[in-house]
N, C-alpha and C. Protein backbone atom coordinates (compact mmCIF):
# COMPACT_ATOMS: atom_id res chain seq x y z
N UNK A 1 8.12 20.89 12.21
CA UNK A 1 8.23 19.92 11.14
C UNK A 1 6.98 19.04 11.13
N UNK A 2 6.47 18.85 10.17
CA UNK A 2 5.21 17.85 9.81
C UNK A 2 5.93 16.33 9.97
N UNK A 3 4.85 15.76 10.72
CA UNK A 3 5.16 14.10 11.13
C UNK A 3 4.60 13.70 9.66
N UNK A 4 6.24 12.62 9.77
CA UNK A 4 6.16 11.45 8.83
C UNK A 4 5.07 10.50 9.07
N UNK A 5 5.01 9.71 10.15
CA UNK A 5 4.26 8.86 10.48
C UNK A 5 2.95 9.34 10.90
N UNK A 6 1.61 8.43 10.57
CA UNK A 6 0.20 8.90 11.03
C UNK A 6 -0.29 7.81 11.20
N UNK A 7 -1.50 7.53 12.42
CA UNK A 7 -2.29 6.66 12.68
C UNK A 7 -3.23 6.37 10.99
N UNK A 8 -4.06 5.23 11.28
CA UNK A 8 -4.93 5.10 10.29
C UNK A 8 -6.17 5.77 10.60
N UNK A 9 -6.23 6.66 11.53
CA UNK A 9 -7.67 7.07 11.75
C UNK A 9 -7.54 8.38 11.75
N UNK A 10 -6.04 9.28 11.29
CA UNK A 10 -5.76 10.94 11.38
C UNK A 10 -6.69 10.75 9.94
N UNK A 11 -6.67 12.78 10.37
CA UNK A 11 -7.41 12.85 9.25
C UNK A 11 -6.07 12.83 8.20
N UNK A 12 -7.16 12.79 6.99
CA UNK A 12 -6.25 12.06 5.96
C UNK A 12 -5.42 13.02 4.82
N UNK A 13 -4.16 13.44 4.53
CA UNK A 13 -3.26 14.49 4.04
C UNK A 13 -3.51 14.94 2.50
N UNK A 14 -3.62 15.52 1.83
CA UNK A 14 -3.99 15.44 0.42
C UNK A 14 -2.68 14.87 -0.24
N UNK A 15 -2.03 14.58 0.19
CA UNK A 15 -0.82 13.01 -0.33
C UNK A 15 -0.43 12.43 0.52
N UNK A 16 0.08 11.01 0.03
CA UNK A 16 0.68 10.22 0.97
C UNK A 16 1.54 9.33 -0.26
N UNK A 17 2.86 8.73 0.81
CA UNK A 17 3.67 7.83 -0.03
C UNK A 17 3.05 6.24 0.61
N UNK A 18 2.80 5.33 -0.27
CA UNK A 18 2.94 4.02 0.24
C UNK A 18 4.49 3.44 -0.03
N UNK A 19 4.67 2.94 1.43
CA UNK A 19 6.12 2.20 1.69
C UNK A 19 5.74 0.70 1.33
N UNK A 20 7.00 0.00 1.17
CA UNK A 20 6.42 -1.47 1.35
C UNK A 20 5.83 -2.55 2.19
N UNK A 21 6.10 -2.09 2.88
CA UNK A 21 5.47 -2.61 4.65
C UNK A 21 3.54 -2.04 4.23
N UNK A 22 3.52 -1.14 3.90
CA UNK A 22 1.93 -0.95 3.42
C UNK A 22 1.42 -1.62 2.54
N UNK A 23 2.11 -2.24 1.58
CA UNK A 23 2.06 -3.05 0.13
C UNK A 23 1.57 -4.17 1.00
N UNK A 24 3.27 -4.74 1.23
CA UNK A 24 2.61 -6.24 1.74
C UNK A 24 1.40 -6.51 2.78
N UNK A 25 1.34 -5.24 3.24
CA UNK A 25 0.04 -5.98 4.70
C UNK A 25 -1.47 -5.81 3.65
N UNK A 26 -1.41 -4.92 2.93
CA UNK A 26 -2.72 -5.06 1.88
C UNK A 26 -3.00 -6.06 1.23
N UNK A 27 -1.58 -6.65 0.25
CA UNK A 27 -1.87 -7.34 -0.64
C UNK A 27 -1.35 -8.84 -0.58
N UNK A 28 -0.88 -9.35 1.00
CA UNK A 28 -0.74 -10.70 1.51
C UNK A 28 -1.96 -10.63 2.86
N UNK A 29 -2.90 -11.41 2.31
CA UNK A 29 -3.52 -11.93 3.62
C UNK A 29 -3.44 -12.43 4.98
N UNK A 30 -2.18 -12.80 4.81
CA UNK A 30 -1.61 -13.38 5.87
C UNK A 30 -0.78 -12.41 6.87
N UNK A 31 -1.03 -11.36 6.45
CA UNK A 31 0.54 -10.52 7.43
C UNK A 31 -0.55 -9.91 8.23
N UNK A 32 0.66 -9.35 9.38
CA UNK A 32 0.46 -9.04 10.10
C UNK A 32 -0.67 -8.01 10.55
N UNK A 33 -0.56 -7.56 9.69
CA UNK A 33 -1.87 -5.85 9.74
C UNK A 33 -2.79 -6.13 8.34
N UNK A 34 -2.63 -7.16 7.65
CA UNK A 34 -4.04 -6.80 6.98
C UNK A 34 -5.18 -6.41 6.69
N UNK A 35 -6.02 -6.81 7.59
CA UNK A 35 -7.20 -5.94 7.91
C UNK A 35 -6.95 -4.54 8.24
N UNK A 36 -5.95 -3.87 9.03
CA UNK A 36 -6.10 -2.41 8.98
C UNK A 36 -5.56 -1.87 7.55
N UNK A 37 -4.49 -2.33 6.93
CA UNK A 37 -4.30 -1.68 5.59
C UNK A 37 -5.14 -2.18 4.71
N UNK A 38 -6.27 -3.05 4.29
CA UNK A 38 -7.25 -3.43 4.19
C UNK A 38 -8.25 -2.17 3.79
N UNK A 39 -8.75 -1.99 5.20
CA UNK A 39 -9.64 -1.15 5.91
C UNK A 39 -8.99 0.42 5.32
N UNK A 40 -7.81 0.81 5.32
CA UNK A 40 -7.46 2.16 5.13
C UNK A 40 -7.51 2.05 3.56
N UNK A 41 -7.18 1.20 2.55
CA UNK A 41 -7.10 1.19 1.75
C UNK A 41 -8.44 1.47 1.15
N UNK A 42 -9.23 1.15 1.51
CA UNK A 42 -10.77 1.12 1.22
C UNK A 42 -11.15 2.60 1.74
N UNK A 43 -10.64 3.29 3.00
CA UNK A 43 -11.05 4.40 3.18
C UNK A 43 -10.15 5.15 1.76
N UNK A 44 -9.16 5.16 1.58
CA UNK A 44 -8.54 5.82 0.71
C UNK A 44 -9.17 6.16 -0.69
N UNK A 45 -9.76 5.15 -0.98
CA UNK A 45 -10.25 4.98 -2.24
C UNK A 45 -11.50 5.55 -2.17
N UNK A 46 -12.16 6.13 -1.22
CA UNK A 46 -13.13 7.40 -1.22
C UNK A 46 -13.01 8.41 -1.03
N UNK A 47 -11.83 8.70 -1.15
CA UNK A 47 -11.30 10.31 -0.83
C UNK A 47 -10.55 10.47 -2.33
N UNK A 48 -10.45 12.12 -2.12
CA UNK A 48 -9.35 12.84 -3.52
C UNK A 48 -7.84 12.44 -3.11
N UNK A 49 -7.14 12.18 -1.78
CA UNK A 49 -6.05 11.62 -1.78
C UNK A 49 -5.01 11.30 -3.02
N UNK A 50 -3.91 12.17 -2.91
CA UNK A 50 -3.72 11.55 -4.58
C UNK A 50 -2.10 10.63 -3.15
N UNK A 51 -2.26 9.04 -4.01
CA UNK A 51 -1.07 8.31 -3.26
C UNK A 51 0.15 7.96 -4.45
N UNK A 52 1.12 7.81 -3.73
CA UNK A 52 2.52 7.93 -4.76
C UNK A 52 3.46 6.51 -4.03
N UNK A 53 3.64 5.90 -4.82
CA UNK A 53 5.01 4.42 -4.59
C UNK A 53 5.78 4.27 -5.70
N UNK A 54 6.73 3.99 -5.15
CA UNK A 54 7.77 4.12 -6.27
C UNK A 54 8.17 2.41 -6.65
N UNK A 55 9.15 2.60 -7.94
CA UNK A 55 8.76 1.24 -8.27
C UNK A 55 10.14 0.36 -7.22
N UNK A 56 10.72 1.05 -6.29
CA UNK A 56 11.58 0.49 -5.40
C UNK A 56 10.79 -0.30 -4.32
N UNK A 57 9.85 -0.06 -3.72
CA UNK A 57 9.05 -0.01 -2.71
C UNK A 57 8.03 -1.19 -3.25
N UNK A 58 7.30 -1.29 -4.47
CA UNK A 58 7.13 -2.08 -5.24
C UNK A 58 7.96 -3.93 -5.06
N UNK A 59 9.02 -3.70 -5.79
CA UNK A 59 10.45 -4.32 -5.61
C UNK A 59 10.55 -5.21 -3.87
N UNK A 60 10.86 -4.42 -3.29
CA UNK A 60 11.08 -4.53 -1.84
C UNK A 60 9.62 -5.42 -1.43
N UNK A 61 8.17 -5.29 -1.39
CA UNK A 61 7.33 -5.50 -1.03
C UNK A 61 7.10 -7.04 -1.91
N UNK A 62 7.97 -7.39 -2.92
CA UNK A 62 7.47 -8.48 -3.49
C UNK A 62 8.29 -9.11 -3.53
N UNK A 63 9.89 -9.30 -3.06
CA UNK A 63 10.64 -10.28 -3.28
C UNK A 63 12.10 -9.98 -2.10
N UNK A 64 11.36 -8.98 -0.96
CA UNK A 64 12.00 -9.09 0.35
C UNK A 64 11.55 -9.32 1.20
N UNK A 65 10.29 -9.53 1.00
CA UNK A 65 9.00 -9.79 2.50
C UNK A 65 8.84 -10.67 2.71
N UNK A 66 9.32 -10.99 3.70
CA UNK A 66 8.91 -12.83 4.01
C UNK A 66 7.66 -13.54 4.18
N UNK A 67 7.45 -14.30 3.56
CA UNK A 67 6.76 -14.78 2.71
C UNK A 67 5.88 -14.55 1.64
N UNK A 68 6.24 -13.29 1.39
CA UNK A 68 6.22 -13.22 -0.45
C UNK A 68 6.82 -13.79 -0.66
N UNK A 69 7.66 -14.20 -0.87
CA UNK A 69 8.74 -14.80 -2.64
C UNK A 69 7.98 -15.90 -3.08
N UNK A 70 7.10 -16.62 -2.12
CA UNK A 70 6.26 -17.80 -2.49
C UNK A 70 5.18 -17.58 -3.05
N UNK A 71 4.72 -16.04 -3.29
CA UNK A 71 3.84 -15.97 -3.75
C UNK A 71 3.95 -14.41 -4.32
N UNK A 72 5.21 -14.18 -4.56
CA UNK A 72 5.32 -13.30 -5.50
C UNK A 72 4.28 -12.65 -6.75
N UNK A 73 3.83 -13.73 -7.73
CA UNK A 73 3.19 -13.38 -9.19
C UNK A 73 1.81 -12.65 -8.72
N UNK A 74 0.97 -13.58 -7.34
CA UNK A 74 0.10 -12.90 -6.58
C UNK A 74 0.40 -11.42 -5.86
N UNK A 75 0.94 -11.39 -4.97
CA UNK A 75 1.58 -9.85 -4.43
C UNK A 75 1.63 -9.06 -6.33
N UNK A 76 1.85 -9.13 -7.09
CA UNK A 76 2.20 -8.09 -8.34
C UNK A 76 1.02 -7.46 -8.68
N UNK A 77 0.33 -8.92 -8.98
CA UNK A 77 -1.30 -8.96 -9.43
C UNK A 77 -1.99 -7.91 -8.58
N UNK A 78 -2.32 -8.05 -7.29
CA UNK A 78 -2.92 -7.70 -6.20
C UNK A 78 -2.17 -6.00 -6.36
N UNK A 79 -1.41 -5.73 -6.00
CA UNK A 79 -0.72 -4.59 -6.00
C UNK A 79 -1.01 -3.68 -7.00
N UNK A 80 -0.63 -4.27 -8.32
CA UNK A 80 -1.34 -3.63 -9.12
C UNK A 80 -2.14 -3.23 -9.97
N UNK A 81 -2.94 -4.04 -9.29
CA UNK A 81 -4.56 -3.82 -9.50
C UNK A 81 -5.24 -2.45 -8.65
N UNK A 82 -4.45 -3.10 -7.54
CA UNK A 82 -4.63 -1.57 -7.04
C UNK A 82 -3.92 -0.09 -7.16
N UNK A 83 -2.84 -0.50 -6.96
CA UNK A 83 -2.26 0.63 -7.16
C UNK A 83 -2.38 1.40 -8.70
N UNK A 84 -2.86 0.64 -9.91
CA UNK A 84 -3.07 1.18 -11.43
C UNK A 84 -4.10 1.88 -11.36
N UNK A 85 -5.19 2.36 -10.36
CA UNK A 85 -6.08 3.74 -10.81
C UNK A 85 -5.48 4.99 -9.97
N UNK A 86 -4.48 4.37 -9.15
CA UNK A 86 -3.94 5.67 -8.70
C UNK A 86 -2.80 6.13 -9.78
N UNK A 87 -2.19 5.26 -10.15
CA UNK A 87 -1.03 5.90 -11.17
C UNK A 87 -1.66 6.14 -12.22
N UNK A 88 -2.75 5.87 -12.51
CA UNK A 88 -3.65 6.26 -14.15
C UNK A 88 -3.83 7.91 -13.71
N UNK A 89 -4.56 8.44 -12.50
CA UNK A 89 -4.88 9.55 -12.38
C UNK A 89 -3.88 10.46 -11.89
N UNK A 90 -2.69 9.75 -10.79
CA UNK A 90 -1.72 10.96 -11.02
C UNK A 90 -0.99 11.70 -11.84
């Protein structure tokens, strides 16, 4: 069976799902792993990688994560800014 889970430094799958736990550490400065989802996010965006989130995960990442809800309208913005050239091209 192919592993679910991968470091940020495997090589990289020709898909991947972003969960919300990946959302928020990208698109709140403050959490915990920012700089590495940061950093992968930026690797991502030079590769053919095609990435897939659903709008649950979305949801979850902006108004269950503690301390989003305070800054919810930001987390949306941020999110999907990024995430809109991946859903333009998938």
């Amino acid at each position: 069976m192919a592993r679910r889970i991968h470091s940020f430094t495997d090589p990289l799958p020709s898909a991947l799902y972003w969960d919300a736990s990946f959302i928020v550490n990208f698109a709140y400065e403050a959490a915990k792993y920012f700089q590495e989802c940061a950093d992968f996010l930026a690797r991502l965006d030079k590769t053919p990688v095609i990435s897939y989130v659903s709008t649950l995960a979305m949801d979850e990442a902006c108004f269950s994560s503690p301390g989003m809800h305070t800054t919810w309208p930001l987390c949306v913005i941020t999110a999907l800014t990024v995430l809109l050239p991946w859903m333009l091209i998938s």
